[in-house]
PDB file of N, CA and C in Angstrom:
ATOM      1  N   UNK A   1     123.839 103.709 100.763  1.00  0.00           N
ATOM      2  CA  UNK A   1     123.990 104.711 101.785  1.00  0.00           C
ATOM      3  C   UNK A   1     124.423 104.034 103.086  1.00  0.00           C
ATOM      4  N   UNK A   2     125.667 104.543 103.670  1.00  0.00           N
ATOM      5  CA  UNK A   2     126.036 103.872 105.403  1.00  0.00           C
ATOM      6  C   UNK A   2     124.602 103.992 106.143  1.00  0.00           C
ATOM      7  N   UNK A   3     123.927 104.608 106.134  1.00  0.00           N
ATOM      8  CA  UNK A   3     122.701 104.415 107.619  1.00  0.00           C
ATOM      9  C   UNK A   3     121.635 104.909 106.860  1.00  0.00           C
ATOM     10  N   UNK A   4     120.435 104.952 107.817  1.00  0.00           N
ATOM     11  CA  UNK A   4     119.207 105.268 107.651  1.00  0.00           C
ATOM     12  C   UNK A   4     119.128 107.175 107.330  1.00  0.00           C
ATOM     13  N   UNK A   5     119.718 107.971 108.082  1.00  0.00           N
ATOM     14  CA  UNK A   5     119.673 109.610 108.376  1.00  0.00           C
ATOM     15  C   UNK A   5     120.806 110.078 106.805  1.00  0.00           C
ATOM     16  N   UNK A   6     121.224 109.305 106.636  1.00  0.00           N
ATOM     17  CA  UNK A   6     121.873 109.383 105.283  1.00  0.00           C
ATOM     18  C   UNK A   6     121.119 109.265 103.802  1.00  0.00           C
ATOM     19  N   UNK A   7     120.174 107.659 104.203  1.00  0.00           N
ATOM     20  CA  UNK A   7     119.390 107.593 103.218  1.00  0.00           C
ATOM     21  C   UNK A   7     118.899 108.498 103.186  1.00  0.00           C
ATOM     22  N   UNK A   8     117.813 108.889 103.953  1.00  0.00           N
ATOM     23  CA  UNK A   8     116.341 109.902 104.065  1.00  0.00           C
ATOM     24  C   UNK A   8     117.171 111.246 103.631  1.00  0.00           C
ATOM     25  N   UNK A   9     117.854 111.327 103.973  1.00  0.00           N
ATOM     26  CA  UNK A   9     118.651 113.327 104.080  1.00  0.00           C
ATOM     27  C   UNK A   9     119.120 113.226 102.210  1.00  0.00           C
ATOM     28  N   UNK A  10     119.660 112.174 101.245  1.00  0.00           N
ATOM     29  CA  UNK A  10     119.737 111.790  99.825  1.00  0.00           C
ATOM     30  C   UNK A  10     118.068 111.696  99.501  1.00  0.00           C
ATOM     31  N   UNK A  11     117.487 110.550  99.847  1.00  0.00           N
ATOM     32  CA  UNK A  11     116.364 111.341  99.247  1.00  0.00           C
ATOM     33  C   UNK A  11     115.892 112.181  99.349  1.00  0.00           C
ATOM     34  N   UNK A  12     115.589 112.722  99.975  1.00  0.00           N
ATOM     35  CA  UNK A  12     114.772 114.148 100.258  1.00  0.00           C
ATOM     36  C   UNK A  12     115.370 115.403  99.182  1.00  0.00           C
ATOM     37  N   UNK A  13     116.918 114.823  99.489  1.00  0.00           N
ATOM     38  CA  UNK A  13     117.454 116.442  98.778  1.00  0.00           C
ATOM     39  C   UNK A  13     117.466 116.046  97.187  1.00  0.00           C
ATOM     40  N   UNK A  14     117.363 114.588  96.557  1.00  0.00           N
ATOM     41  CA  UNK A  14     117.099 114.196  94.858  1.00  0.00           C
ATOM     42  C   UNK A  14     115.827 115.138  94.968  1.00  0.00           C
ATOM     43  N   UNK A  15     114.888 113.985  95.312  1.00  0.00           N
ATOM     44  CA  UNK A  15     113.291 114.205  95.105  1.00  0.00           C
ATOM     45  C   UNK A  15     112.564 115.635  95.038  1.00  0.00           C
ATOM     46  N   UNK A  16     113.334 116.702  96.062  1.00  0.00           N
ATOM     47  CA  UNK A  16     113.103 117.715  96.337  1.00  0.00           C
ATOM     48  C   UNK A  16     113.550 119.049  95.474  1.00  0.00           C
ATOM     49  N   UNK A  17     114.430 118.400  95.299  1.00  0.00           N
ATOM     50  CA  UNK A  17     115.556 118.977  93.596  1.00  0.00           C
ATOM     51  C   UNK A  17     114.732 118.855  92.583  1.00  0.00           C
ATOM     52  N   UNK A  18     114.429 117.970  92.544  1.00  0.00           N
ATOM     53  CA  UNK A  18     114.014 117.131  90.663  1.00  0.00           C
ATOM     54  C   UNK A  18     112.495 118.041  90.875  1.00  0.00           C
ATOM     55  N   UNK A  19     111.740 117.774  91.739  1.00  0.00           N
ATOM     56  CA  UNK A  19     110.476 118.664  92.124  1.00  0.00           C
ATOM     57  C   UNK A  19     110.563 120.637  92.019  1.00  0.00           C
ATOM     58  N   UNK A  20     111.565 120.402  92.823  1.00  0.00           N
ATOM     59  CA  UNK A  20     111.736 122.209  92.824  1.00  0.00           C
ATOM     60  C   UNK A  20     111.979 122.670  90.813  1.00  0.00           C
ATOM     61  N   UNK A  21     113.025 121.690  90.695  1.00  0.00           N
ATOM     62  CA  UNK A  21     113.312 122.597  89.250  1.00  0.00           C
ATOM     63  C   UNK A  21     112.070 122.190  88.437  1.00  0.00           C
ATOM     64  N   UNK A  22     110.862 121.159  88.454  1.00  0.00           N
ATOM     65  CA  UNK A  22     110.047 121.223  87.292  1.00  0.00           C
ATOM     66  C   UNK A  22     108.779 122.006  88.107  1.00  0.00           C
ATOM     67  N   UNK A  23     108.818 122.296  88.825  1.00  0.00           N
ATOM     68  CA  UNK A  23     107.649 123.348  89.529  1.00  0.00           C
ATOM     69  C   UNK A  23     108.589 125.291  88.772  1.00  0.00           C
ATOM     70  N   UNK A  24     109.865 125.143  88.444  1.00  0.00           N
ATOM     71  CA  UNK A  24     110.312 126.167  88.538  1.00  0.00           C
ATOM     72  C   UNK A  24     110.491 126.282  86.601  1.00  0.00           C
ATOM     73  N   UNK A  25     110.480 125.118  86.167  1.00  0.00           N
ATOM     74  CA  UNK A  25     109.905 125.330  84.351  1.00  0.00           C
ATOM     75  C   UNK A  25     108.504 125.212  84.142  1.00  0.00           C
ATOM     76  N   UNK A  26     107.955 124.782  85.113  1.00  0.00           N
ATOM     77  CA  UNK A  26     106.363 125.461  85.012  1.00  0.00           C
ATOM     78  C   UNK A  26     105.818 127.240  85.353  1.00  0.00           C
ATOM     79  N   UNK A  27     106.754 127.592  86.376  1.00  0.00           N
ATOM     80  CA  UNK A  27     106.695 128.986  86.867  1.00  0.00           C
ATOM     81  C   UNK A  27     105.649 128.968  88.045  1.00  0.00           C
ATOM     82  N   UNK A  28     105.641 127.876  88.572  1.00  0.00           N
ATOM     83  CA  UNK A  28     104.622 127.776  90.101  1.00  0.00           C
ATOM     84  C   UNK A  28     105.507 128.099  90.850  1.00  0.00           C
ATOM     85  N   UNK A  29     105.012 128.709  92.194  1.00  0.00           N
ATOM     86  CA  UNK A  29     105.980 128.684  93.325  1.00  0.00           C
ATOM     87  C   UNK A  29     104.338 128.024  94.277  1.00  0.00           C
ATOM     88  N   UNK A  30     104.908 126.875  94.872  1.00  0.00           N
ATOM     89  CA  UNK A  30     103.867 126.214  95.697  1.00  0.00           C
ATOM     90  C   UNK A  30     104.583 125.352  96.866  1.00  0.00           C
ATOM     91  N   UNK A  31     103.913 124.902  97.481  1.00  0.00           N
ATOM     92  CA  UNK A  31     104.897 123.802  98.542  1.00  0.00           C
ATOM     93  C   UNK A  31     105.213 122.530  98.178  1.00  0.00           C
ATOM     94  N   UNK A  32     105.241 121.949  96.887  1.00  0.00           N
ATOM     95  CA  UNK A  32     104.767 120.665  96.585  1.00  0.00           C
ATOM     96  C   UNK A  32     106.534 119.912  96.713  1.00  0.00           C
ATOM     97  N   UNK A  33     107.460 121.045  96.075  1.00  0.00           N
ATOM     98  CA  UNK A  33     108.962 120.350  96.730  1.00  0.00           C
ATOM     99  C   UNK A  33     109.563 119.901  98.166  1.00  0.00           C
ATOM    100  N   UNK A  34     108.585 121.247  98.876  1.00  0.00           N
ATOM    101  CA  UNK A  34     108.690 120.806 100.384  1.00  0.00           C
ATOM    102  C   UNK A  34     107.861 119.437 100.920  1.00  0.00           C
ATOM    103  N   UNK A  35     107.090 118.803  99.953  1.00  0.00           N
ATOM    104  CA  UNK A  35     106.001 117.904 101.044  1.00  0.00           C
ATOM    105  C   UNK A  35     106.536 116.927 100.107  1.00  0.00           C
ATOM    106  N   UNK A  36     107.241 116.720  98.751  1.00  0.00           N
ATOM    107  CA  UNK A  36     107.581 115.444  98.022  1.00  0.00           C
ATOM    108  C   UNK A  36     109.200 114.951  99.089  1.00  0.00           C
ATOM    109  N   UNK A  37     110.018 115.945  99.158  1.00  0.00           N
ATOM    110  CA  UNK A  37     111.118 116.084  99.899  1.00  0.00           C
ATOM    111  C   UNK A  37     110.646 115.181 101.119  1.00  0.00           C
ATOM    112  N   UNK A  38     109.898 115.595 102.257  1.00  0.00           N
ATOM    113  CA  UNK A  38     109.655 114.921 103.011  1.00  0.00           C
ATOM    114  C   UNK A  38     108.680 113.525 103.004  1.00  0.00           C
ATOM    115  N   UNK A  39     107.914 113.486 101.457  1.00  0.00           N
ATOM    116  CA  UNK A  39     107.309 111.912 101.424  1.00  0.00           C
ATOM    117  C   UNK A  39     108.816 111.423 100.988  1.00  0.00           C
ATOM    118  N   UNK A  40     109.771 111.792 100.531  1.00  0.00           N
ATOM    119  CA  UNK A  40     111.098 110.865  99.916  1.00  0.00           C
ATOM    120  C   UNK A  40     111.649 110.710 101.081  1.00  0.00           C
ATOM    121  N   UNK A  41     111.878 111.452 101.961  1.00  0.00           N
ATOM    122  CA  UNK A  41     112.499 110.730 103.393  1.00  0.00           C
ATOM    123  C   UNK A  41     111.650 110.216 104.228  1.00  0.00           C
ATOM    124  N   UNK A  42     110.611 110.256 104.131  1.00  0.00           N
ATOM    125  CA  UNK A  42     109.642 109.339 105.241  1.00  0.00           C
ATOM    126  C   UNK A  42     109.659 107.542 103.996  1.00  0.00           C
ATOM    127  N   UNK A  43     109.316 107.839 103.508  1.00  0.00           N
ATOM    128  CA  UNK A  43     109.237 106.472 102.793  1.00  0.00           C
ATOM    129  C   UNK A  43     110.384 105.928 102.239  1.00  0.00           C
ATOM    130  N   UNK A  44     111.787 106.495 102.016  1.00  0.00           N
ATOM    131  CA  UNK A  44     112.916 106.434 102.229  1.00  0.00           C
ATOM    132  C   UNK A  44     113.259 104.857 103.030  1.00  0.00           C
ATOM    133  N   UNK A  45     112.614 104.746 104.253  1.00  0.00           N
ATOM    134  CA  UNK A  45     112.711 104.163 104.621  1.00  0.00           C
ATOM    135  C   UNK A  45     111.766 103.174 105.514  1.00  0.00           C
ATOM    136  N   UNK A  46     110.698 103.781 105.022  1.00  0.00           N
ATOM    137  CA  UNK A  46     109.395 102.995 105.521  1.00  0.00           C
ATOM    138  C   UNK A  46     109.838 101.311 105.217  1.00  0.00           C
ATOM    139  N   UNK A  47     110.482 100.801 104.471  1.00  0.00           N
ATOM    140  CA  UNK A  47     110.256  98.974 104.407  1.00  0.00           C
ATOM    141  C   UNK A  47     111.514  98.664 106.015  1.00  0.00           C
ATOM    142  N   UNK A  48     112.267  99.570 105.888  1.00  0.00           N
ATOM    143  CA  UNK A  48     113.041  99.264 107.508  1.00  0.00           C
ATOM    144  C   UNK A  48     111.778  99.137 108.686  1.00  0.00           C
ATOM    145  N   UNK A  49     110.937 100.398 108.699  1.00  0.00           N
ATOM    146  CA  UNK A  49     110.254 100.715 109.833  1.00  0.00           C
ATOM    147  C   UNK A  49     108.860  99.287 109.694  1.00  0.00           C
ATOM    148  N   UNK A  50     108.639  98.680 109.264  1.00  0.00           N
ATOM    149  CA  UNK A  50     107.533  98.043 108.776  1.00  0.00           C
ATOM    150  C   UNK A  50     108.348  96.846 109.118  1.00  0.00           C
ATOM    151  N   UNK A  51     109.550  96.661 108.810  1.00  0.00           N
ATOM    152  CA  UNK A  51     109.846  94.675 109.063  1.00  0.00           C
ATOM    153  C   UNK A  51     111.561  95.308 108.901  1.00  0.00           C
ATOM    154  N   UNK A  52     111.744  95.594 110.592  1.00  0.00           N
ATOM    155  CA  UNK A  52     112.683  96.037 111.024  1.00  0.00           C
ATOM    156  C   UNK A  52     113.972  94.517 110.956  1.00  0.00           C
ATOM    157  N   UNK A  53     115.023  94.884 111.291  1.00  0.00           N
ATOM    158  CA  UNK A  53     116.351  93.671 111.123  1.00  0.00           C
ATOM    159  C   UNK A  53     115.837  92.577 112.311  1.00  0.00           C
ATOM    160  N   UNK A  54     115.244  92.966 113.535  1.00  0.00           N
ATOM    161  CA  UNK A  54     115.120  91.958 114.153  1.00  0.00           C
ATOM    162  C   UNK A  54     113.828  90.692 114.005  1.00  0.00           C
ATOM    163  N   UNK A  55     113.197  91.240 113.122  1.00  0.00           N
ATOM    164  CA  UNK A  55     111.866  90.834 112.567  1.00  0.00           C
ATOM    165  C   UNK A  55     112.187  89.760 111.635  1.00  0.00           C
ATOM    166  N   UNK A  56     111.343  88.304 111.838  1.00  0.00           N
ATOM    167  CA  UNK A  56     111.966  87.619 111.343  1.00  0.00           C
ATOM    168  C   UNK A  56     111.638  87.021 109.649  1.00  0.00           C
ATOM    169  N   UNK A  57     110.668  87.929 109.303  1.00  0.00           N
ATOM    170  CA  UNK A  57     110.320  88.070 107.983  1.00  0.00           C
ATOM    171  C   UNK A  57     110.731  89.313 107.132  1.00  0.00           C
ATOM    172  N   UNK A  58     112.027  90.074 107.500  1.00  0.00           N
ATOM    173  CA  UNK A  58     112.766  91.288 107.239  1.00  0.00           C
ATOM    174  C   UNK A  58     113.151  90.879 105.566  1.00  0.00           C
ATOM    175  N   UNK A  59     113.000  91.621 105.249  1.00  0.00           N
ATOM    176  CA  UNK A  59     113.370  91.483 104.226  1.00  0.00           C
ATOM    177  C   UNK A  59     112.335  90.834 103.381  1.00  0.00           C
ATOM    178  N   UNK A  60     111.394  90.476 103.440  1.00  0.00           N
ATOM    179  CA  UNK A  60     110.092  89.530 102.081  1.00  0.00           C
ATOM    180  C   UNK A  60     109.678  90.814 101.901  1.00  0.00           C
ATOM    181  N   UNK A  61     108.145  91.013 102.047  1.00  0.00           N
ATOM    182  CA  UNK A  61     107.023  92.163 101.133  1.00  0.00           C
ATOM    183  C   UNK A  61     107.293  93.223 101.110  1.00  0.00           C
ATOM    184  N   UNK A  62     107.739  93.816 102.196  1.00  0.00           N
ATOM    185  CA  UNK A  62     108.282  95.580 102.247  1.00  0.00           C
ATOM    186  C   UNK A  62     109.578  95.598 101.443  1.00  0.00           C
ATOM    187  N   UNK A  63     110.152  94.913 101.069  1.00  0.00           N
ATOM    188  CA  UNK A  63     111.356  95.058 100.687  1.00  0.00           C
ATOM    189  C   UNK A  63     111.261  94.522  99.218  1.00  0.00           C
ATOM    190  N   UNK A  64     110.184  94.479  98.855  1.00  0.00           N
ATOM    191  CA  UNK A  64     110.461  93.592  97.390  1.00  0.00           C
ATOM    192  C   UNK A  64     109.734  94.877  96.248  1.00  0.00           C
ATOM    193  N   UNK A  65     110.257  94.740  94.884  1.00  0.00           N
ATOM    194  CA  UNK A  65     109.494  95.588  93.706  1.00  0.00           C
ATOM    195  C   UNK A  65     108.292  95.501  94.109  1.00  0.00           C
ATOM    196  N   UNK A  66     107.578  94.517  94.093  1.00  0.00           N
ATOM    197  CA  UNK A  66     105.913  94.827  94.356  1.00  0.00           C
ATOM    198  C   UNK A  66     105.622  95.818  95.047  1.00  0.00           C
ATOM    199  N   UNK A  67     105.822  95.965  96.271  1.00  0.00           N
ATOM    200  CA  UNK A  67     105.493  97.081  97.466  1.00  0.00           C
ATOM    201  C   UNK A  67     106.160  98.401  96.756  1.00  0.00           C
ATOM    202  N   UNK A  68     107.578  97.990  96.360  1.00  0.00           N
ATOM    203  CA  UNK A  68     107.860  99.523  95.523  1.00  0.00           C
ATOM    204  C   UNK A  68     106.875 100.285  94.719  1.00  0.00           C
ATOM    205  N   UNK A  69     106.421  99.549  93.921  1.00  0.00           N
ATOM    206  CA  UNK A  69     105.804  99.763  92.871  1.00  0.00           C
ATOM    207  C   UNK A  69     103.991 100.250  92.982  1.00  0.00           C
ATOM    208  N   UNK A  70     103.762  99.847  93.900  1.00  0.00           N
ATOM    209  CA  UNK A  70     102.816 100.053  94.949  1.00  0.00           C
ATOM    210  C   UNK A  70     102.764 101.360  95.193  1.00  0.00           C
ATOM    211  N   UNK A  71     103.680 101.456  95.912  1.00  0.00           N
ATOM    212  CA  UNK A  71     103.973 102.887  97.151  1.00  0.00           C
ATOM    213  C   UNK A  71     104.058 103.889  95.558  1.00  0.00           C
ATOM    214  N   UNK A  72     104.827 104.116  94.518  1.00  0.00           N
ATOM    215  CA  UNK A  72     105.023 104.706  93.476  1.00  0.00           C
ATOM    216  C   UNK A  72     104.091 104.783  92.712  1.00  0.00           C
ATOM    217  N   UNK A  73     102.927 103.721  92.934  1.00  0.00           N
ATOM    218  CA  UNK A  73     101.706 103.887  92.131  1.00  0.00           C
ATOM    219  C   UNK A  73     100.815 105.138  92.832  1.00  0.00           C
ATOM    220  N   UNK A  74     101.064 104.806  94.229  1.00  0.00           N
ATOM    221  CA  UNK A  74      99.941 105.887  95.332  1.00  0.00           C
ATOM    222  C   UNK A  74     100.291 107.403  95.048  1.00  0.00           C
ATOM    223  N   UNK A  75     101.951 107.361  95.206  1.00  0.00           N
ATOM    224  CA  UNK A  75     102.701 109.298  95.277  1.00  0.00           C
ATOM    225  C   UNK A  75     102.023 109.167  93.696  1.00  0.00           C
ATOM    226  N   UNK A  76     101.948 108.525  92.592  1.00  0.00           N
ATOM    227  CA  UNK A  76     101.857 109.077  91.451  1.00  0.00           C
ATOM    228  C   UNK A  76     100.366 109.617  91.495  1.00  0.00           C
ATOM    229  N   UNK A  77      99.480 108.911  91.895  1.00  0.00           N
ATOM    230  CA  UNK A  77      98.036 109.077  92.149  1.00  0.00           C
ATOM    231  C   UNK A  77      98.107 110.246  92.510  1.00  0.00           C
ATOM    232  N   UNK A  78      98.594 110.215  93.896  1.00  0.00           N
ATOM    233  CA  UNK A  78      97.992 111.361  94.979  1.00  0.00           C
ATOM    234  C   UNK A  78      98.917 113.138  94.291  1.00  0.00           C
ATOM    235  N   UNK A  79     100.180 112.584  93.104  1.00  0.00           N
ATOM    236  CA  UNK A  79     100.373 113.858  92.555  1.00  0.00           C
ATOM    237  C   UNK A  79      99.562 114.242  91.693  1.00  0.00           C
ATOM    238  N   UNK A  80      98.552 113.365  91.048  1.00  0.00           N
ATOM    239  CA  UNK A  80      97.643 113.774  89.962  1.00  0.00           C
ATOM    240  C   UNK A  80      96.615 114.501  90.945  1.00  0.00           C
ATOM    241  N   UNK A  81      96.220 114.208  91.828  1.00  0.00           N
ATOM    242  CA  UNK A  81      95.144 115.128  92.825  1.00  0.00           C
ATOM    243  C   UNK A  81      94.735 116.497  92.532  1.00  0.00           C
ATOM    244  N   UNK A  82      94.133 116.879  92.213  1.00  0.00           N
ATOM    245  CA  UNK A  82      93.524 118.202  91.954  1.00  0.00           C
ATOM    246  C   UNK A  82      92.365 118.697  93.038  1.00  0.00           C
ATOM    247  N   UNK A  83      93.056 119.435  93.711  1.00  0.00           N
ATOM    248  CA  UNK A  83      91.344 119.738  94.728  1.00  0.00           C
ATOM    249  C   UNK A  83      90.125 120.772  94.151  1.00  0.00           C
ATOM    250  N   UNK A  84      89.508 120.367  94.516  1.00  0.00           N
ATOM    251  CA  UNK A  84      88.240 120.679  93.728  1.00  0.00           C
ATOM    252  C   UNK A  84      87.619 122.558  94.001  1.00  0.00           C
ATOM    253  N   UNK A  85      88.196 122.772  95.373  1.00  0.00           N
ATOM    254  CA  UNK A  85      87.292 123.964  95.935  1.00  0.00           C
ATOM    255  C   UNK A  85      88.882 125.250  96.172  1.00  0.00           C
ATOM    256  N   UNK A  86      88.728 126.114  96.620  1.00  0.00           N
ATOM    257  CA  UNK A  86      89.779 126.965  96.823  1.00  0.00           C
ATOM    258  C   UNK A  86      90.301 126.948  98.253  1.00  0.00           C
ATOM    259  N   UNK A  87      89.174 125.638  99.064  1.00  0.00           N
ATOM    260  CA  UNK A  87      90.140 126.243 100.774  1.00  0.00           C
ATOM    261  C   UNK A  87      91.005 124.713 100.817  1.00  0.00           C
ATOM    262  N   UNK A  88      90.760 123.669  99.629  1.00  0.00           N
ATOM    263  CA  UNK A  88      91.228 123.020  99.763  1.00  0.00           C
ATOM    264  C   UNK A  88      92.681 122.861  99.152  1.00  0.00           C
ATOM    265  N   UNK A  89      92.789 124.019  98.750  1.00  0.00           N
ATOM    266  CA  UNK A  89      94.351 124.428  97.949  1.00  0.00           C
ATOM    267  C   UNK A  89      95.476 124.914  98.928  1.00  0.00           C
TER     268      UNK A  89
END
């Protein structure tokens, strides 16, 4: 992607896609495309915002599979989440 507002605006609209249509072969209508959409553009680019170009360790931990894999372990977690009570829905 040329820039950062490019990346985030591609992810958001994959992530948010791929979310909308399997919320829509389940037959939910919920917000969960709207809030994955915006974790895909906030974290999109979270390893820039964390160890920016002028930073002189740019590019090591935020930027490597580990941290990917990490961050993909948490959204997978936090999509398994089930809240327990009805005001927490």
């Amino acid at each position: 992607m040329p820039n950062a507002a490019a990346h985030r605006f591609g992810a958001a609209l994959v992530v948010g896609g791929i979310s909308a249509y399997t919320e829509q072969q389940k037959s939910e209508n919920t917000a969960k495309p709207l809030m994955h959409a915006t974790a895909a553009a906030v974290c999109g680019t979270l390893p820039d915002i964390l160890e920016p170009t002028f930073h002189p360790n740019h590019c090591q931990f935020f930027h490597s599979f580990g941290f990917a894999r990490l961050l993909a372990y948490g959204m997978y977690k936090l999509h398994q989440w089930q809240p327990q009570d009805e005001a927490d829905k």
